[in-house]
C-alpha atoms as a PDB file:
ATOM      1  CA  UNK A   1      30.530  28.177  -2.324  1.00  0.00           C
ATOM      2  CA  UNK A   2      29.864  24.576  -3.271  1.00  0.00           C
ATOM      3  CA  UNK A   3      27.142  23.655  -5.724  1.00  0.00           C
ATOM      4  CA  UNK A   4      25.216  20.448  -6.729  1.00  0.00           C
ATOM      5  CA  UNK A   5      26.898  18.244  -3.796  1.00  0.00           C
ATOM      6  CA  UNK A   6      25.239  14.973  -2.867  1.00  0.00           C
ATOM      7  CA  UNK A   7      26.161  12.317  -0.954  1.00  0.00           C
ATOM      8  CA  UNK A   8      26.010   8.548  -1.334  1.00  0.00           C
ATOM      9  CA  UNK A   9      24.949   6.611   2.000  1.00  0.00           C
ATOM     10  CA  UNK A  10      25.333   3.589   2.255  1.00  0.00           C
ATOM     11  CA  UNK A  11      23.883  -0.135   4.397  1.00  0.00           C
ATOM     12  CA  UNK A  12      20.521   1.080   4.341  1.00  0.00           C
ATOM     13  CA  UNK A  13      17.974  -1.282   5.081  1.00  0.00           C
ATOM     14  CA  UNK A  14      14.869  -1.997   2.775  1.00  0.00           C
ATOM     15  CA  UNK A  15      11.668  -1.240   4.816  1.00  0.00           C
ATOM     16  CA  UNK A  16      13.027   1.355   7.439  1.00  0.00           C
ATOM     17  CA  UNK A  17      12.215   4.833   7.700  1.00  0.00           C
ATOM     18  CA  UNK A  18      15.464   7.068   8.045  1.00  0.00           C
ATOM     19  CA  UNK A  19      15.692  10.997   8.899  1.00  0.00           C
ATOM     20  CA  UNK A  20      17.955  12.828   6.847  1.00  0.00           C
ATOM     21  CA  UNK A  21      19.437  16.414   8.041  1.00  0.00           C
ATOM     22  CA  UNK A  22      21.335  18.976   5.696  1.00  0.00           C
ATOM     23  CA  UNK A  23      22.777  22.627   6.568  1.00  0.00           C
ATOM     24  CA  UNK A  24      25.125  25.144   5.591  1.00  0.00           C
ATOM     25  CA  UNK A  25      28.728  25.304   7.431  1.00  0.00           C
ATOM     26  CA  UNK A  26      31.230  28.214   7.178  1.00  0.00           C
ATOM     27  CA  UNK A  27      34.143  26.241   6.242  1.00  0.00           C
ATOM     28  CA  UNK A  28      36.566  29.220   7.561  1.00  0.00           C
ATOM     29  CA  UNK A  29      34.860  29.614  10.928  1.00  0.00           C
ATOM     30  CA  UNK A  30      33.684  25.915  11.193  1.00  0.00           C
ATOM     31  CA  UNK A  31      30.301  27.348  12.011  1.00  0.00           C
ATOM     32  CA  UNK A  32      27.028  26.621  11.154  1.00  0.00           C
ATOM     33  CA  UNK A  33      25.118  29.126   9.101  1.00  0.00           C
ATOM     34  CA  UNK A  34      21.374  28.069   8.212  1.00  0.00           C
ATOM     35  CA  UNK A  35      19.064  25.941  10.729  1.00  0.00           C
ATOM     36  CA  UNK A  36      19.155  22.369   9.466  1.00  0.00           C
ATOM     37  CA  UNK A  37      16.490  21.111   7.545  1.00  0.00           C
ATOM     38  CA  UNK A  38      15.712  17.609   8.168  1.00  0.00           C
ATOM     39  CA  UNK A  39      13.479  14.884   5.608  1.00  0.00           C
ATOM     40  CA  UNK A  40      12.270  11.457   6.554  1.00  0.00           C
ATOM     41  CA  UNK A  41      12.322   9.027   3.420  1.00  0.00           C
ATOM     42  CA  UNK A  42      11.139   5.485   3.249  1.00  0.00           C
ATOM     43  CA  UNK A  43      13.243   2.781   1.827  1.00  0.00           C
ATOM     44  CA  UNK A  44      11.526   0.629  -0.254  1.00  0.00           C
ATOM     45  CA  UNK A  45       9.861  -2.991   0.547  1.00  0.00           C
ATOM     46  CA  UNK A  46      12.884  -5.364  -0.468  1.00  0.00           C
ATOM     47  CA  UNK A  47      10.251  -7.926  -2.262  1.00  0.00           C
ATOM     48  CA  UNK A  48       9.126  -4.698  -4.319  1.00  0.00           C
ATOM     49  CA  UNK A  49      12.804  -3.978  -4.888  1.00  0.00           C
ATOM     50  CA  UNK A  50      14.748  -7.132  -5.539  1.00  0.00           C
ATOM     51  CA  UNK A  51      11.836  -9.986  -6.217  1.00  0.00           C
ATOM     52  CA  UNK A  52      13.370 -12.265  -4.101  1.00  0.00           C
ATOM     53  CA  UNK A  53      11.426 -13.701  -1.665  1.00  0.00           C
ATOM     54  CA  UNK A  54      13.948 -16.289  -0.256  1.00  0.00           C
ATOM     55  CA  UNK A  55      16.573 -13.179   0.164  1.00  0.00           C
ATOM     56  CA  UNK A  56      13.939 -11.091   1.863  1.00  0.00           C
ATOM     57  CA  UNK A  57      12.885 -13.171   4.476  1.00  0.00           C
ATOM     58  CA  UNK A  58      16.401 -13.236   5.624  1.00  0.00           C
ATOM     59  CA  UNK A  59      16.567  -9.447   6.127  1.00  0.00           C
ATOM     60  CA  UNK A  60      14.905  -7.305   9.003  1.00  0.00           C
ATOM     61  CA  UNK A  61      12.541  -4.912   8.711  1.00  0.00           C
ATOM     62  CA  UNK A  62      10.731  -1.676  11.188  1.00  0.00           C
ATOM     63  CA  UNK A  63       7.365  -3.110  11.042  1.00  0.00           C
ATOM     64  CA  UNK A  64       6.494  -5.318   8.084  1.00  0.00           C
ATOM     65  CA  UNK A  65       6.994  -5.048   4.665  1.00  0.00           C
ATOM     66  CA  UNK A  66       4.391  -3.973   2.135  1.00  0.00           C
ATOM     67  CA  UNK A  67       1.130  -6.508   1.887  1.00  0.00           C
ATOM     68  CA  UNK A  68       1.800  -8.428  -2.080  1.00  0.00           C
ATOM     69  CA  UNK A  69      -0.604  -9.258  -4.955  1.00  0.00           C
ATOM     70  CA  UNK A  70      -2.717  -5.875  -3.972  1.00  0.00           C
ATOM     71  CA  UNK A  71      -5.622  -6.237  -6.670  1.00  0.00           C
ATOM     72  CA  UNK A  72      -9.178  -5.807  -7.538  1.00  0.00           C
ATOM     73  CA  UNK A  73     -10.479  -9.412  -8.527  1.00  0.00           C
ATOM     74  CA  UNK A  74     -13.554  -7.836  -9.665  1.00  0.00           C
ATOM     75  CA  UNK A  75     -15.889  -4.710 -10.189  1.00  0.00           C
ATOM     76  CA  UNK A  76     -19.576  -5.539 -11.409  1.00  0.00           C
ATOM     77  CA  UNK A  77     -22.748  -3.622 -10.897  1.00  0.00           C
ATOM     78  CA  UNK A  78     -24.500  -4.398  -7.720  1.00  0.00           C
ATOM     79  CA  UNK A  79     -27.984  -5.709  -8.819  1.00  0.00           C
ATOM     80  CA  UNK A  80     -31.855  -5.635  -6.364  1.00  0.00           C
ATOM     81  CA  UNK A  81     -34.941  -7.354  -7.388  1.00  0.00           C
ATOM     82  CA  UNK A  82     -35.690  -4.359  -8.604  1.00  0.00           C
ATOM     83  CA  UNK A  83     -32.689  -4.376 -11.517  1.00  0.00           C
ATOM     84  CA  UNK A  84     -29.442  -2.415 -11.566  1.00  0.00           C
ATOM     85  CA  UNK A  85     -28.953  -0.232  -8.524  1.00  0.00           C
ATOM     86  CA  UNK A  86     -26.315   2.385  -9.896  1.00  0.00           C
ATOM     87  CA  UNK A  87     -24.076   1.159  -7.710  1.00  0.00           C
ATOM     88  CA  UNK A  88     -20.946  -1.155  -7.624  1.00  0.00           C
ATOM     89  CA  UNK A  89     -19.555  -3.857  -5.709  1.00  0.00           C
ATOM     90  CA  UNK A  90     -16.010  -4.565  -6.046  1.00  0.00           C
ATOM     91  CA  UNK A  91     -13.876  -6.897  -4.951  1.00  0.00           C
ATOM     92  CA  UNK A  92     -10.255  -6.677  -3.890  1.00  0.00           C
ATOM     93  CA  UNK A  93      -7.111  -9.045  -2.648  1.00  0.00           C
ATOM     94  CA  UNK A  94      -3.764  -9.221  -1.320  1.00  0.00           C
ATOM     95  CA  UNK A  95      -1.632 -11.878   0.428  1.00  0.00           C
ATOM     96  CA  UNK A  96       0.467 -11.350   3.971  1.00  0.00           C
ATOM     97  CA  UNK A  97       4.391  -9.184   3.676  1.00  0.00           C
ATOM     98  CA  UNK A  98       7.121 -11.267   3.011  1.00  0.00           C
ATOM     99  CA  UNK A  99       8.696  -9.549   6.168  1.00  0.00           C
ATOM    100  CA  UNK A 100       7.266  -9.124   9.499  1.00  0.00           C
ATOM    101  CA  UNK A 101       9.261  -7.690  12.588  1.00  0.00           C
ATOM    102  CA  UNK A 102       6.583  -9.079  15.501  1.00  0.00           C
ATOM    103  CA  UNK A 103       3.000 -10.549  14.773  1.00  0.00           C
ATOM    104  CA  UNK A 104       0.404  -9.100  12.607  1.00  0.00           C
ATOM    105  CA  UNK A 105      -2.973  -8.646  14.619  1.00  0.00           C
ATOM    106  CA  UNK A 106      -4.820  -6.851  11.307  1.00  0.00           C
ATOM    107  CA  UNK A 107      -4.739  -5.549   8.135  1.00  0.00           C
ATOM    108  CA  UNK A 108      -6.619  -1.687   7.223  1.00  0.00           C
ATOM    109  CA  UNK A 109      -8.048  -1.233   4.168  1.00  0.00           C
ATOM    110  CA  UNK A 110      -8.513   2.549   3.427  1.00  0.00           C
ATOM    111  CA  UNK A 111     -10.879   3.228   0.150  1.00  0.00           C
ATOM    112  CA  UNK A 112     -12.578   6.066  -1.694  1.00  0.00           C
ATOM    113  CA  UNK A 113     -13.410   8.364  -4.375  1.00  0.00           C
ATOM    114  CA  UNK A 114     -10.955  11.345  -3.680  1.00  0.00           C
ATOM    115  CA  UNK A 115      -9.104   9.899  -0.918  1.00  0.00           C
ATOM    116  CA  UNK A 116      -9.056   6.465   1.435  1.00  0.00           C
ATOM    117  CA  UNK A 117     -11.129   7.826   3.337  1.00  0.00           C
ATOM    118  CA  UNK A 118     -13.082   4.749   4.827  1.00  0.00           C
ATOM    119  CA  UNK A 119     -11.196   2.165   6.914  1.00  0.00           C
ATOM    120  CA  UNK A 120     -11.757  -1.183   7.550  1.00  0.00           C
ATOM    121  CA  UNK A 121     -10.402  -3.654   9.780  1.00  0.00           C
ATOM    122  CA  UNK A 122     -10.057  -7.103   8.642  1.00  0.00           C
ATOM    123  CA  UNK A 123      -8.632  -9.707  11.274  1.00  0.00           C
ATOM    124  CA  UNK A 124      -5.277 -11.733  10.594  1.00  0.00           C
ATOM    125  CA  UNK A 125      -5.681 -15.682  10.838  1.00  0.00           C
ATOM    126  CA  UNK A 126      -2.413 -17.346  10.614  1.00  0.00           C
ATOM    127  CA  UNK A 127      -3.753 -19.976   7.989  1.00  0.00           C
ATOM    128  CA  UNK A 128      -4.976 -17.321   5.877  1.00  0.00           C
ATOM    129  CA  UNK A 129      -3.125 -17.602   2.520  1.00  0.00           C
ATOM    130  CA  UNK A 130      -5.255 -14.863   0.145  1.00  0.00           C
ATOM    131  CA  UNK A 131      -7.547 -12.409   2.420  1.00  0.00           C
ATOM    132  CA  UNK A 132      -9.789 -10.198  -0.059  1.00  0.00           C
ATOM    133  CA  UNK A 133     -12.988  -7.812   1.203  1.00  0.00           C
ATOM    134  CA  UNK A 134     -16.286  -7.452  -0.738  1.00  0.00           C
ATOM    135  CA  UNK A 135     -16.900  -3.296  -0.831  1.00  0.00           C
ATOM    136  CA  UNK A 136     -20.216  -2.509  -1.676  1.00  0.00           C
ATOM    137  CA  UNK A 137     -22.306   0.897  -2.830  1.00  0.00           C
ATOM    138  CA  UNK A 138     -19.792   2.323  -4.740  1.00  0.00           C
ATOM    139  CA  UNK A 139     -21.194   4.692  -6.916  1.00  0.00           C
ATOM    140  CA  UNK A 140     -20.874   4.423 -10.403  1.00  0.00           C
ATOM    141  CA  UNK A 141     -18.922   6.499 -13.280  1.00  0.00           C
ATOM    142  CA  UNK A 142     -16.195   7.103 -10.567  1.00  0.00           C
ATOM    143  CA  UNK A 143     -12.589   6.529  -9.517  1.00  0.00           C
ATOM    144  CA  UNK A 144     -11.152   5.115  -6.572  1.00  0.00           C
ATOM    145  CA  UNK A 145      -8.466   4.643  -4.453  1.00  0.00           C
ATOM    146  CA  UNK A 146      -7.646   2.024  -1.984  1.00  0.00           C
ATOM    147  CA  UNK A 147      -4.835   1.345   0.634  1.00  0.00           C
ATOM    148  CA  UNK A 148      -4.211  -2.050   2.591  1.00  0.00           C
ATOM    149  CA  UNK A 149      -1.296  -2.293   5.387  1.00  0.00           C
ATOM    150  CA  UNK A 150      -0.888  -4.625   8.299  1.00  0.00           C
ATOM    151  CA  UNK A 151      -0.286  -4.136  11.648  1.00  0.00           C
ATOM    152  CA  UNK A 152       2.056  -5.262  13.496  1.00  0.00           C
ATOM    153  CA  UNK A 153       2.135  -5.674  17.594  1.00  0.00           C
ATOM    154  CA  UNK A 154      -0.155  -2.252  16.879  1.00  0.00           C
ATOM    155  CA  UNK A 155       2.049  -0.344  14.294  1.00  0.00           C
ATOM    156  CA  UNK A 156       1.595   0.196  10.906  1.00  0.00           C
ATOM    157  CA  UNK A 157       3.004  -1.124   8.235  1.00  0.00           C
ATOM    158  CA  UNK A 158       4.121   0.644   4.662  1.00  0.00           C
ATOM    159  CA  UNK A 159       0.585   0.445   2.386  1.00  0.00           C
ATOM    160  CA  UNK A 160       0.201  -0.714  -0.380  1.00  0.00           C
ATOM    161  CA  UNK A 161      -1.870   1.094  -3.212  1.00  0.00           C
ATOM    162  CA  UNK A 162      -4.349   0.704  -6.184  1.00  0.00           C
ATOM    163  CA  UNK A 163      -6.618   2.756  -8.299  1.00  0.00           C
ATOM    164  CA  UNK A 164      -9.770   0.808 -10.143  1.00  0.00           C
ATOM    165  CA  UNK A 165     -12.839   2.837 -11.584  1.00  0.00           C
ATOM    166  CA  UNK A 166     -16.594   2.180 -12.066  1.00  0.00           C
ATOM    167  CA  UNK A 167     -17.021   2.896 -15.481  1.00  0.00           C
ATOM    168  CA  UNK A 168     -18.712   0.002 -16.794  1.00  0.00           C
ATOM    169  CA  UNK A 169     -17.718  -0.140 -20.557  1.00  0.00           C
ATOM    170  CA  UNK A 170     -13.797  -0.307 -18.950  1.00  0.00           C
ATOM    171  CA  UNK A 171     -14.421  -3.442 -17.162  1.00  0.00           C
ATOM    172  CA  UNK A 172     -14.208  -6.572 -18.921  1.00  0.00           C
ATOM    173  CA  UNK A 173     -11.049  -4.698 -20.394  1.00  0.00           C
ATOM    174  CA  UNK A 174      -9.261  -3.996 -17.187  1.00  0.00           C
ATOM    175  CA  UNK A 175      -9.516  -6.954 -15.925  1.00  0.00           C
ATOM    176  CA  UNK A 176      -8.459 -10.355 -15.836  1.00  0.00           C
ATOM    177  CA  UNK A 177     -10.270 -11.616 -13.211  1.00  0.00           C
ATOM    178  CA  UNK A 178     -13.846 -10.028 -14.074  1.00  0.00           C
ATOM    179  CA  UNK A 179     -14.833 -14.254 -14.700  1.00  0.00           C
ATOM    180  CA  UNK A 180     -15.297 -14.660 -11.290  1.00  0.00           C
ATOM    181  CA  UNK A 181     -17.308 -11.729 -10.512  1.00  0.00           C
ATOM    182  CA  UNK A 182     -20.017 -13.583 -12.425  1.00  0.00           C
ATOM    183  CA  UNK A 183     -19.254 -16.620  -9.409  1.00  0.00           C
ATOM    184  CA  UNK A 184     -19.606 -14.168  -7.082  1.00  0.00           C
ATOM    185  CA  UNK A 185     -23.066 -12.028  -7.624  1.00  0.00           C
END
């Protein structure tokens, strides 16, 4: 019996999804002896990987790469004419993949305290160089999480992911951009 074996593949592409399969053989008999079990791993976006963006847009890709620059511009505390709501608004960005097999029709943004549970769609335009999306009544003293991918030709793409928080006192520490929330409310 054999222990610890592992094998090196090699050619894989960055941004494809490949199905790996493993099982037991009786070397003597040339039979197999367990079921095979099988695992689907991602390779990663090549911009991610490598940095280069000139490189990248030479290779192919399954559906698109990962959306770049995910970030929350700003978090500030949504405000009535009554005062401070206890709520949030935040606001979030990200620029188009480097890589695109076909032509983007959206992006979904997936956000929320335990999960991304809400989705959003948010149209592609062609011209569009940073796309970002106001999300408002967030409650306060609480984490989220938030997940952007594009589609492509009506797949989607590998997400990208953040976590930001609405705990005011963290704020104007986390972030670099909380200037221009002051612009924007």
């Amino acid at each position: 019996m054999r222990e610890d074996e592992s094998y090196l593949f090699t050619g894989l592409r960055f941004g494809y999804k490949y199905f790996f399969g493993v099982s037991a053989i009786d070397e003597a008999r040339s039979k197999r002896t367990s079921i095979e079990a099988f695992k689907q791993q991602e390779s990663p976006d090549c911009y991610l990987e490598t940095g280069d963006r000139e490189f990248c847009r030479t290779q192919s890709v399954e559906i698109s790469g990962v959306p770049l620059d995910f970030q929350v511009d700003c978090v500030a505390p949504s405000l009535s004419d009554q005062g401070d709501t206890g709520q949030y608004t935040a606001v979030l960005s990200w620029t188009p993949p480097i890589q695109v097999n076909g032509r983007i029709t959206d992006y979904e943004l997936r956000y929320g305290k335990s999960s991304s549970n809400l989705a959003e769609q948010i149209p592609y335009y062609k011209k569009t160089k940073v796309y970002s999306k106001e999300l408002r009544h967030l409650e306060e003293f609480s984490n989220f999480t938030a997940q952007v991918r594009a589609f492509v030709d009506g797949k989607g793409g590998p997400k990208a992911t953040l976590k930001f928080n609405t705990y005011h006192e963290q704020l104007a520490n986390d972030l670099s951009h909380q200037s221009e929330c002051d612009e924007l409310f």
